[in-house]
Protein backbone atom coordinates (compact mmCIF):
# COMPACT_ATOMS: atom_id res chain seq x y z
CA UNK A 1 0.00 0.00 0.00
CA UNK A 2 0.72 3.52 -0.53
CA UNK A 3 0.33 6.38 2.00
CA UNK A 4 2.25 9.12 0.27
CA UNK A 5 0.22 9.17 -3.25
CA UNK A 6 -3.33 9.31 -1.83
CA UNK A 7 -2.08 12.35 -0.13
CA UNK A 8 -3.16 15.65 -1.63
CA UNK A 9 -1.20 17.11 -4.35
CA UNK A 10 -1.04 19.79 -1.80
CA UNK A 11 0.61 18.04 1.20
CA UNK A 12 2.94 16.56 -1.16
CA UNK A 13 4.03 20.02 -2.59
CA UNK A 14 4.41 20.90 0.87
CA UNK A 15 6.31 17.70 2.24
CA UNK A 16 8.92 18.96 -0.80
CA UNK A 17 9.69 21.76 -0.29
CA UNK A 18 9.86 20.94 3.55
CA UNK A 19 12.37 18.67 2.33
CA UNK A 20 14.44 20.92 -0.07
CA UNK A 21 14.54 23.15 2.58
CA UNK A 22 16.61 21.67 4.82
CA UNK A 23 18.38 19.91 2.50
CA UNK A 24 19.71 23.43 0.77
CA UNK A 25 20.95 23.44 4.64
CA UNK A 26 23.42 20.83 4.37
CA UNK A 27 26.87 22.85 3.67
CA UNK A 28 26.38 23.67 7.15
CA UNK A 29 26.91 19.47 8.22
CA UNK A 30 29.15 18.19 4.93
CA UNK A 31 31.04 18.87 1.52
CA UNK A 32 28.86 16.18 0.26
CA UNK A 33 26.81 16.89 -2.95
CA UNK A 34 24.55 14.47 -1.39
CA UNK A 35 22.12 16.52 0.83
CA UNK A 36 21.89 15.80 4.22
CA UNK A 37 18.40 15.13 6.19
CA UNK A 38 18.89 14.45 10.27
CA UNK A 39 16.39 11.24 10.63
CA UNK A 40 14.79 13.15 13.46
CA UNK A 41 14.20 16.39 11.32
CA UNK A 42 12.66 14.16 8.60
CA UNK A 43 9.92 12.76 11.32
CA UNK A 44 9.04 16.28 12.32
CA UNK A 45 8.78 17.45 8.56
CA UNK A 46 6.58 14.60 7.60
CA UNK A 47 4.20 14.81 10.68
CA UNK A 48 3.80 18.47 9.81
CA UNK A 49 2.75 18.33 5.83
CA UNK A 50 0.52 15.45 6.52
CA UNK A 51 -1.11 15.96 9.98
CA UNK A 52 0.25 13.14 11.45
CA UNK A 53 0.47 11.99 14.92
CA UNK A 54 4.30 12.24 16.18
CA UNK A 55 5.32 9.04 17.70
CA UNK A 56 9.27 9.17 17.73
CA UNK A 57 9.60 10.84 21.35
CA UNK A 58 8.01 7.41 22.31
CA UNK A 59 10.96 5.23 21.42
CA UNK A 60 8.61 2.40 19.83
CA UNK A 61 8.40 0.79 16.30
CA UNK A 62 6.63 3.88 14.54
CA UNK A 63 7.49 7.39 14.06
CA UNK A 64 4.14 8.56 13.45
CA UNK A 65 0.76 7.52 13.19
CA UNK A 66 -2.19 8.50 10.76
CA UNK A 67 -5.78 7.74 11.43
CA UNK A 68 -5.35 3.76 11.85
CA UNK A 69 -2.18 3.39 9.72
CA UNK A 70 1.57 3.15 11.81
CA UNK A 71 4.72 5.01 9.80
CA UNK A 72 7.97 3.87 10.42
CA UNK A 73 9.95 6.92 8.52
CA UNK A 74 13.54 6.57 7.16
CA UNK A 75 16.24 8.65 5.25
CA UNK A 76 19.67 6.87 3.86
CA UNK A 77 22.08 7.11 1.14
CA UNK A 78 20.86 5.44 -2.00
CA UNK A 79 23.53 2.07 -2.12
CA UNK A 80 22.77 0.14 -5.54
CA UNK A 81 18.85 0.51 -4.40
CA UNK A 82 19.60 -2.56 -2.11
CA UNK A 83 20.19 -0.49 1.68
CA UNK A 84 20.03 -2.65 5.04
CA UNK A 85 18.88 -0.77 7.40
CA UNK A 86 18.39 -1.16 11.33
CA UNK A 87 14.65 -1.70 12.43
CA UNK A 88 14.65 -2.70 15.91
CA UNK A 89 17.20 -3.21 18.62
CA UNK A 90 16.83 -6.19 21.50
CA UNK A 91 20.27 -5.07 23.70
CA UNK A 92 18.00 -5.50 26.69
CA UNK A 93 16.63 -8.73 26.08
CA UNK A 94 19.47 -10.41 25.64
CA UNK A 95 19.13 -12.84 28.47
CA UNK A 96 16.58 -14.83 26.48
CA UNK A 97 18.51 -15.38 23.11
CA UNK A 98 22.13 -15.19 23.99
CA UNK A 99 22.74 -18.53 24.64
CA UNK A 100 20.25 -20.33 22.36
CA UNK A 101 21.47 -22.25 19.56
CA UNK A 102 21.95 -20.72 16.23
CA UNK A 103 18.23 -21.41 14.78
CA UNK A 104 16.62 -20.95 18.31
CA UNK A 105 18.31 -17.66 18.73
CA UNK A 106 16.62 -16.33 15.25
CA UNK A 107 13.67 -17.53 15.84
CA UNK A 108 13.60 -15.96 19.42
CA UNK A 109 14.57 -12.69 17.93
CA UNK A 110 11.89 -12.51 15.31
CA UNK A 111 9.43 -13.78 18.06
CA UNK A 112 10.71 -10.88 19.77
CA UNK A 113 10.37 -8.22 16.94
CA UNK A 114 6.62 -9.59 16.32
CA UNK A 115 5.99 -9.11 19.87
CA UNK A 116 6.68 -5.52 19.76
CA UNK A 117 4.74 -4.79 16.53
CA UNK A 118 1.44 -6.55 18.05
CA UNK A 119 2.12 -4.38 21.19
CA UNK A 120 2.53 -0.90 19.97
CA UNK A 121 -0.27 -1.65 17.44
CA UNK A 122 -2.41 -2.45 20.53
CA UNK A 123 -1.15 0.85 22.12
CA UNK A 124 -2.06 2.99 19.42
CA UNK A 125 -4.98 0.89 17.65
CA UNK A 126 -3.08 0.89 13.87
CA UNK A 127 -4.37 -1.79 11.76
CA UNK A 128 -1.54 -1.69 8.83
CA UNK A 129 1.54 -0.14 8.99
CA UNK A 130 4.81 0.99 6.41
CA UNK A 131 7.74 2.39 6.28
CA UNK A 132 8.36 5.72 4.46
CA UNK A 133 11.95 6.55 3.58
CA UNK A 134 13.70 9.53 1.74
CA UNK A 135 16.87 8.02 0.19
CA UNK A 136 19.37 10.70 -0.47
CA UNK A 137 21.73 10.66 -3.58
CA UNK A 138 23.88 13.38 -5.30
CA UNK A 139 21.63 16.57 -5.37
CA UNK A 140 18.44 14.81 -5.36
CA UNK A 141 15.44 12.68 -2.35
CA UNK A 142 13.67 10.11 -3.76
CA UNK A 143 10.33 8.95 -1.93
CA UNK A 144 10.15 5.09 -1.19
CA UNK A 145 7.31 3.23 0.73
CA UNK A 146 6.59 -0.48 1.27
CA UNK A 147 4.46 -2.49 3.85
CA UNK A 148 5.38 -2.93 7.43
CA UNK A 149 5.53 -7.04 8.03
CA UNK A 150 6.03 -9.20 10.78
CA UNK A 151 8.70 -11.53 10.43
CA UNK A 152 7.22 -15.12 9.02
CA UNK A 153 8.23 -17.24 11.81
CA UNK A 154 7.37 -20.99 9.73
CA UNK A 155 9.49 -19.46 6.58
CA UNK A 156 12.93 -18.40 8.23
CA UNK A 157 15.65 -20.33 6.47
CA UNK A 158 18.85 -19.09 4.87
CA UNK A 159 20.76 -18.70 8.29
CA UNK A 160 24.06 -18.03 8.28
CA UNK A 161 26.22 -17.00 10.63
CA UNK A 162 29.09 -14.95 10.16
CA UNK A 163 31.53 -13.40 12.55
CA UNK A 164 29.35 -10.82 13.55
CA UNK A 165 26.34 -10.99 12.19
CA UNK A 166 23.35 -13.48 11.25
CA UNK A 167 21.80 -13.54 8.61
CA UNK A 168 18.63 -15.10 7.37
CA UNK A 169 15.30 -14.72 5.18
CA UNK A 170 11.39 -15.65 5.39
CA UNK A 171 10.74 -15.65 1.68
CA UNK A 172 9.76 -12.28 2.07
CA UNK A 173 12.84 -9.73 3.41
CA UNK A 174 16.19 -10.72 4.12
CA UNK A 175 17.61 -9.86 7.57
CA UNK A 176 20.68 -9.21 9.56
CA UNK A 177 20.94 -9.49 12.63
CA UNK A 178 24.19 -7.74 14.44
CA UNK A 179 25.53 -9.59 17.37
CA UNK A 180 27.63 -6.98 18.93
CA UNK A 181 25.06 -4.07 18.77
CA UNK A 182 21.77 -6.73 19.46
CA UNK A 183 20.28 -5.18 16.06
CA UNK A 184 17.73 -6.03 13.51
CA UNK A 185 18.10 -4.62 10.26
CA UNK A 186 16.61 -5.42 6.96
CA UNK A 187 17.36 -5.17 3.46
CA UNK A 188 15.31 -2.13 1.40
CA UNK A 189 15.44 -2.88 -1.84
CA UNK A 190 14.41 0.10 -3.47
CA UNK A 191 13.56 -0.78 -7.35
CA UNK A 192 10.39 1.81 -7.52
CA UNK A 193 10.63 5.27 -6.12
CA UNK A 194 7.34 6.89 -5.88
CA UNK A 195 8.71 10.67 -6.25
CA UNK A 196 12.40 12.42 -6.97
CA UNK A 197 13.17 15.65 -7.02
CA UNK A 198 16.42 18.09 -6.93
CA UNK A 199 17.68 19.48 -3.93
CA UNK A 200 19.89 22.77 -4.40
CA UNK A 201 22.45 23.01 -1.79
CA UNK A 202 23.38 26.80 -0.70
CA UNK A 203 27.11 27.64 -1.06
CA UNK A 204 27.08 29.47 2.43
CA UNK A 205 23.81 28.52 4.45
CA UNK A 206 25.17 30.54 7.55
CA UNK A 207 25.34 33.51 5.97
CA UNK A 208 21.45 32.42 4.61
CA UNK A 209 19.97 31.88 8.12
CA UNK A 210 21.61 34.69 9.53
CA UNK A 211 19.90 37.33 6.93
CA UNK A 212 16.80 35.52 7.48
CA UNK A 213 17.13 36.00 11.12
CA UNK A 214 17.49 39.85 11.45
CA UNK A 215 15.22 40.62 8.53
CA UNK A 216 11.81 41.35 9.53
CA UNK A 217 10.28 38.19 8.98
CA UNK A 218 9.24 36.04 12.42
CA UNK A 219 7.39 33.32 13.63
CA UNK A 220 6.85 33.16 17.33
CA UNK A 221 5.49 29.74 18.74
CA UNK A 222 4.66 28.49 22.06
CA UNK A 223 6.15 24.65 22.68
CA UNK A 224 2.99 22.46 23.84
CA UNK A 225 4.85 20.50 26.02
CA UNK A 226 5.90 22.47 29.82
CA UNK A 227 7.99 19.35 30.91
CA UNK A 228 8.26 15.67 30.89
CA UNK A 229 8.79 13.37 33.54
CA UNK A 230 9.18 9.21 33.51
CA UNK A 231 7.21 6.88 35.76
CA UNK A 232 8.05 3.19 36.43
CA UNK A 233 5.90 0.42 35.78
CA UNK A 234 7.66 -1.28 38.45
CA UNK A 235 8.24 -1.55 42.23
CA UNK A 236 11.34 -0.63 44.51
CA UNK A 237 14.28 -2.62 43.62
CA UNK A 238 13.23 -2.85 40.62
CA UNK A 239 10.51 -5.41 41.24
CA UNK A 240 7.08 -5.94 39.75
CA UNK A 241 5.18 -6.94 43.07
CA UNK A 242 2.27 -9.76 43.36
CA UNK A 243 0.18 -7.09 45.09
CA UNK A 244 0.97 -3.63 44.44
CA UNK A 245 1.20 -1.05 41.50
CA UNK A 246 -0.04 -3.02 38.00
CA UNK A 247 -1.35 -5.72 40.19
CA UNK A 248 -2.72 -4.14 42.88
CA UNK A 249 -6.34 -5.94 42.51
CA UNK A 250 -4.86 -8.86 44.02
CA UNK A 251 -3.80 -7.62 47.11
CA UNK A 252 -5.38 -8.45 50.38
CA UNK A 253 -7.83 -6.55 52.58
CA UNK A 254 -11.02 -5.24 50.80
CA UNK A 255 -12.45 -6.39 47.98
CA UNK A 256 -11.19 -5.18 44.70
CA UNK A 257 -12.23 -4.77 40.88
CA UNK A 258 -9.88 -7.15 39.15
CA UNK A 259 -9.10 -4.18 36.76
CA UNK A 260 -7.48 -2.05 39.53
CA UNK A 261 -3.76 -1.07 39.18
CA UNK A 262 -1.80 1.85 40.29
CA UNK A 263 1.45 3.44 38.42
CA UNK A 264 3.71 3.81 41.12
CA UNK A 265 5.41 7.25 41.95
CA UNK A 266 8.04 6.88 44.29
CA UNK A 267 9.73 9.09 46.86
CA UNK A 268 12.86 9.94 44.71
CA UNK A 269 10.52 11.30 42.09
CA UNK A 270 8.63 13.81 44.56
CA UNK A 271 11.64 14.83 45.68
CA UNK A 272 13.33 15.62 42.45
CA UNK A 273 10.38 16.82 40.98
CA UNK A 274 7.51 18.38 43.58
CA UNK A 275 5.98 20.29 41.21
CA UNK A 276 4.79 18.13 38.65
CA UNK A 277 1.93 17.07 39.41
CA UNK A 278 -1.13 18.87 41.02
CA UNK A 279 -0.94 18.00 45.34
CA UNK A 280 -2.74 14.40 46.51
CA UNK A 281 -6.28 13.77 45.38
CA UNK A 282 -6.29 17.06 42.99
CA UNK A 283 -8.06 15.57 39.55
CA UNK A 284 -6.57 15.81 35.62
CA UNK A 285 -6.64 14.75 32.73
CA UNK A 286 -4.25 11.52 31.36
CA UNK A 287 -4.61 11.56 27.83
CA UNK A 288 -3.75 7.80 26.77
CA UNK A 289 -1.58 7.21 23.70
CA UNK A 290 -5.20 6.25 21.67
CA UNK A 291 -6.41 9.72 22.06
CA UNK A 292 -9.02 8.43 25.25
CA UNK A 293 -9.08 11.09 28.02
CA UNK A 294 -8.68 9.73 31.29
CA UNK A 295 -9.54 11.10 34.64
CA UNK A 296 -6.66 10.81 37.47
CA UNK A 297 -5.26 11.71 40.40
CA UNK A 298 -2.23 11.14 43.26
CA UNK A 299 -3.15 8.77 45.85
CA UNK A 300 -2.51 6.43 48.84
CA UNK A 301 0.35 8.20 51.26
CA UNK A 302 2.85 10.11 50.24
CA UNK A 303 0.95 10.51 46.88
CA UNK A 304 2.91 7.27 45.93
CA UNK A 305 0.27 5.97 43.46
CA UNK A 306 -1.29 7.45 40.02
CA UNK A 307 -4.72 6.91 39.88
CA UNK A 308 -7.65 6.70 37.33
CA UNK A 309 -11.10 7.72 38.56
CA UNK A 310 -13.05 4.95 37.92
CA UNK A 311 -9.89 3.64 39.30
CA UNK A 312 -10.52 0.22 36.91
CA UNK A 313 -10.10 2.27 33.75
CA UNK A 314 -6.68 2.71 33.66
CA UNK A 315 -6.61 -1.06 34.31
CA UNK A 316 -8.78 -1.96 31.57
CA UNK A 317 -7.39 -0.53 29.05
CA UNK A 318 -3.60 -1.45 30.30
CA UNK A 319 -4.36 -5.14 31.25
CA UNK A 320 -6.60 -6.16 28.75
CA UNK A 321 -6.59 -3.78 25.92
CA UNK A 322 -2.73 -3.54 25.56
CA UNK A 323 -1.19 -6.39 27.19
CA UNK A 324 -4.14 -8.51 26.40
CA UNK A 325 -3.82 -10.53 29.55
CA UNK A 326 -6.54 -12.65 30.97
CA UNK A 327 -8.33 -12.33 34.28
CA UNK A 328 -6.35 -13.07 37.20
CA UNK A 329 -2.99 -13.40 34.99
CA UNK A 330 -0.28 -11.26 36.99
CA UNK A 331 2.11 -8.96 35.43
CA UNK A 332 6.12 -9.80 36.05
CA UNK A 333 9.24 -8.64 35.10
CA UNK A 334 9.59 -11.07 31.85
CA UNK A 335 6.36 -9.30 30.60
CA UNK A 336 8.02 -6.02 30.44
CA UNK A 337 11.30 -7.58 29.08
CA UNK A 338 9.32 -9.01 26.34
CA UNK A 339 8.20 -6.17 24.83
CA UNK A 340 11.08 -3.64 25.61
CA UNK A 341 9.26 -1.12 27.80
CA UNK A 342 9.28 -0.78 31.89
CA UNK A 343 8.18 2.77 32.10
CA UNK A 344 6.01 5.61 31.16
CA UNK A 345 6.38 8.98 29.45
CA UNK A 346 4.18 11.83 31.19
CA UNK A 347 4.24 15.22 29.08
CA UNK A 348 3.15 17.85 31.05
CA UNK A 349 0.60 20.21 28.71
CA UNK A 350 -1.01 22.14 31.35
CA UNK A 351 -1.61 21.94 35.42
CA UNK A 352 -4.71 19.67 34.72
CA UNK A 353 -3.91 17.79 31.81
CA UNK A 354 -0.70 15.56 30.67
CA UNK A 355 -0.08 12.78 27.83
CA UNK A 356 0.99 9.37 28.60
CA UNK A 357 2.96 6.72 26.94
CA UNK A 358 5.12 3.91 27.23
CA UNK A 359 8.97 4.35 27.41
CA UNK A 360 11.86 1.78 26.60
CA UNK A 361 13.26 -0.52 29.43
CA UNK A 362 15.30 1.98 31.69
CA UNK A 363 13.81 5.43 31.00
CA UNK A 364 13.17 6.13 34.65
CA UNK A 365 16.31 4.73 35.59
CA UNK A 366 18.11 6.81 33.30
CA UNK A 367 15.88 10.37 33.98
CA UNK A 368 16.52 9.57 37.69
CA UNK A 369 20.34 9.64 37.23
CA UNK A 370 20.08 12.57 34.71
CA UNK A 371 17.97 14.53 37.38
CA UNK A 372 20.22 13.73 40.49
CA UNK A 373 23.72 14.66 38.39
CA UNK A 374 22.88 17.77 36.38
């Protein structure tokens, strides 16, 4: 399928020029008559000429999101129309593959890599999914696009093993995987572009930018996000506990809905960051990575718990919706590690409303130690 040319001849026009923008930039980054495009630039730039939804602050297998359709959005040198290219990364996970044998281990990994793509679609309700890339060659982007597919796990044969690296197909897309960076990339074989055009690079783009900048011509925006924060989806010690936070309906004492969890907010966090939140039992709005609006709140002492009101919402749709558990099945540690994530992304909007979404395995770990050493 095709997302780029059902897109108005407008957006596309737009998307362009976007595009030759910043690539008449790249003197200021390389000699190279190939234009440069930062990959994170590119996701911005797309999201913006086609009203997408921008996933790539979320760290998960899309880049942005339209209506029900998942983009994974790439730009790389054009190589003989044959690139590899890295799709997914399993560093953290390597306790379950490492030591498998050869076939085991591949089979594991794609296991893995399907995992994730079932999960995020979950998160975000896509139904299909592609990647969009801009391949950059001497003075000119080309626009490439091709379906999003989970690794065949009955047709992987072809393995080979070289010194670093394993390689294999599934009749479909030929693979490597990279065993001293515990990466996934695949093999773009780019035989039909769907657009070109040239890209004129300017001799001195400093001296560009810095008439633009004192001529009378300004935009002045205001950044939608105030702050943002991590949350674990774990315990102290890094435990997932039988009876607290994401399975806190099966603790003891008073009867519970067996949808009730809690997203735990620990001490370290209040103290780092006291503001962040409104005080205990002070309402706001969650907004979930699906667009629903949640109600929720601090509770339980020393505001160590974030809340939903119904309190079995946030459960719901966590439990069942996402991780598509059953009734009375408990969340552990190997749940997390098998789809990559252990935390949550809060963006602070206002003082009464904040987006949510899941974070790679170590985010609050790693915003902790960023917090307590800058």
């Amino acid at each position: 399928m095709s997302f780029y040319n059902i897109q108005s001849v407008h957006n596309q026009n737009l998307y362009k020029e976007y595009l030759q923008i910043i690539g008449s930039l790249s003197n200021l980054f390389s000699d190279s008559n190939t234009p440069y495009l930062y990959y994170r630039i590119a996701e911005k730039m797309f999201c913006k000429a086609f009203d997408a939804s921008d996933l790539s602050r979320g760290d998960v297998s899309y880049d942005a999101q339209k209506d029900n359709l998942g983009i994974g959005l790439k730009t790389y040198l054009r190589q003989n129309d044959k690139s590899i290219q890295k799709i997914a990364e399993f560093n953290k996970d390597k306790v379950l593959y490492d030591n498998l044998s050869l076939s085991k281990k591949i089979h594991k990994i794609a296991e893995l890599r399907n995992g994730r793509l079932s999960f995020i679609n979950n998160v975000f309700d896509i139904e299909k999914s592609i990647y969009h890339c801009v391949v950059r060659d001497s003075g000119k982007f080309f626009i490439y696009e091709e379906e999003t597919n989970k690794i065949c796990l009955e047709s992987i044969k072809n393995i080979k093993q070289k010194k670093s690296s394993i390689s294999f197909d599934d009749g479909l897309h030929e693979y490597s995987f990279s065993l001293s960076k515990s990466t996934l990339m695949k093999r773009f074989n780019t035989l039909k572009f769907l657009d070109e055009f040239d890209v004129n690079i300017i001799e001195d783009p400093l001296e560009a930018l810095y008439s633009l900048i004192n001529s009378n011509q300004s935009i002045m925006t205001q950044a939608r996000i105030l702050d943002t924060a991590y949350l674990p989806l774990y315990g102290s010690k890094h435990k997932v506990y039988n009876n607290s936070g994401l399975n806190q309906w099966s603790a003891n004492g008073r009867t519970r809905d067996i949808d009730e969890v809690y997203i735990p907010v620990p001490i370290k966090f209040h103290r780092l960051k006291p503001h962040f939140f409104p005080p205990k039992n002070i309402n706001f709005t969650l907004n979930l990575p699906d667009k629903t609006k949640l109600q929720a709140k601090l509770c339980q002492s020393r505001s160590k718990a974030l809340m939903s009101n119904p309190n079995k919402a946030l459960g719901k749709w966590l439990l069942r919706d996402i991780l598509k558990l059953k009734e009375g099945e408990l969340i552990t540690n190997d749940t997390f590690l098998k789809y990559g994530i252990d935390s949550v992304r809060i963006d602070k909007i206002s003082n009464t409303e904040y987006d949510m979404n899941f974070a790679k395995s170590d985010s609050y770990e790693n915003f902790i130690f960023q917090l307590e050493n800058s």
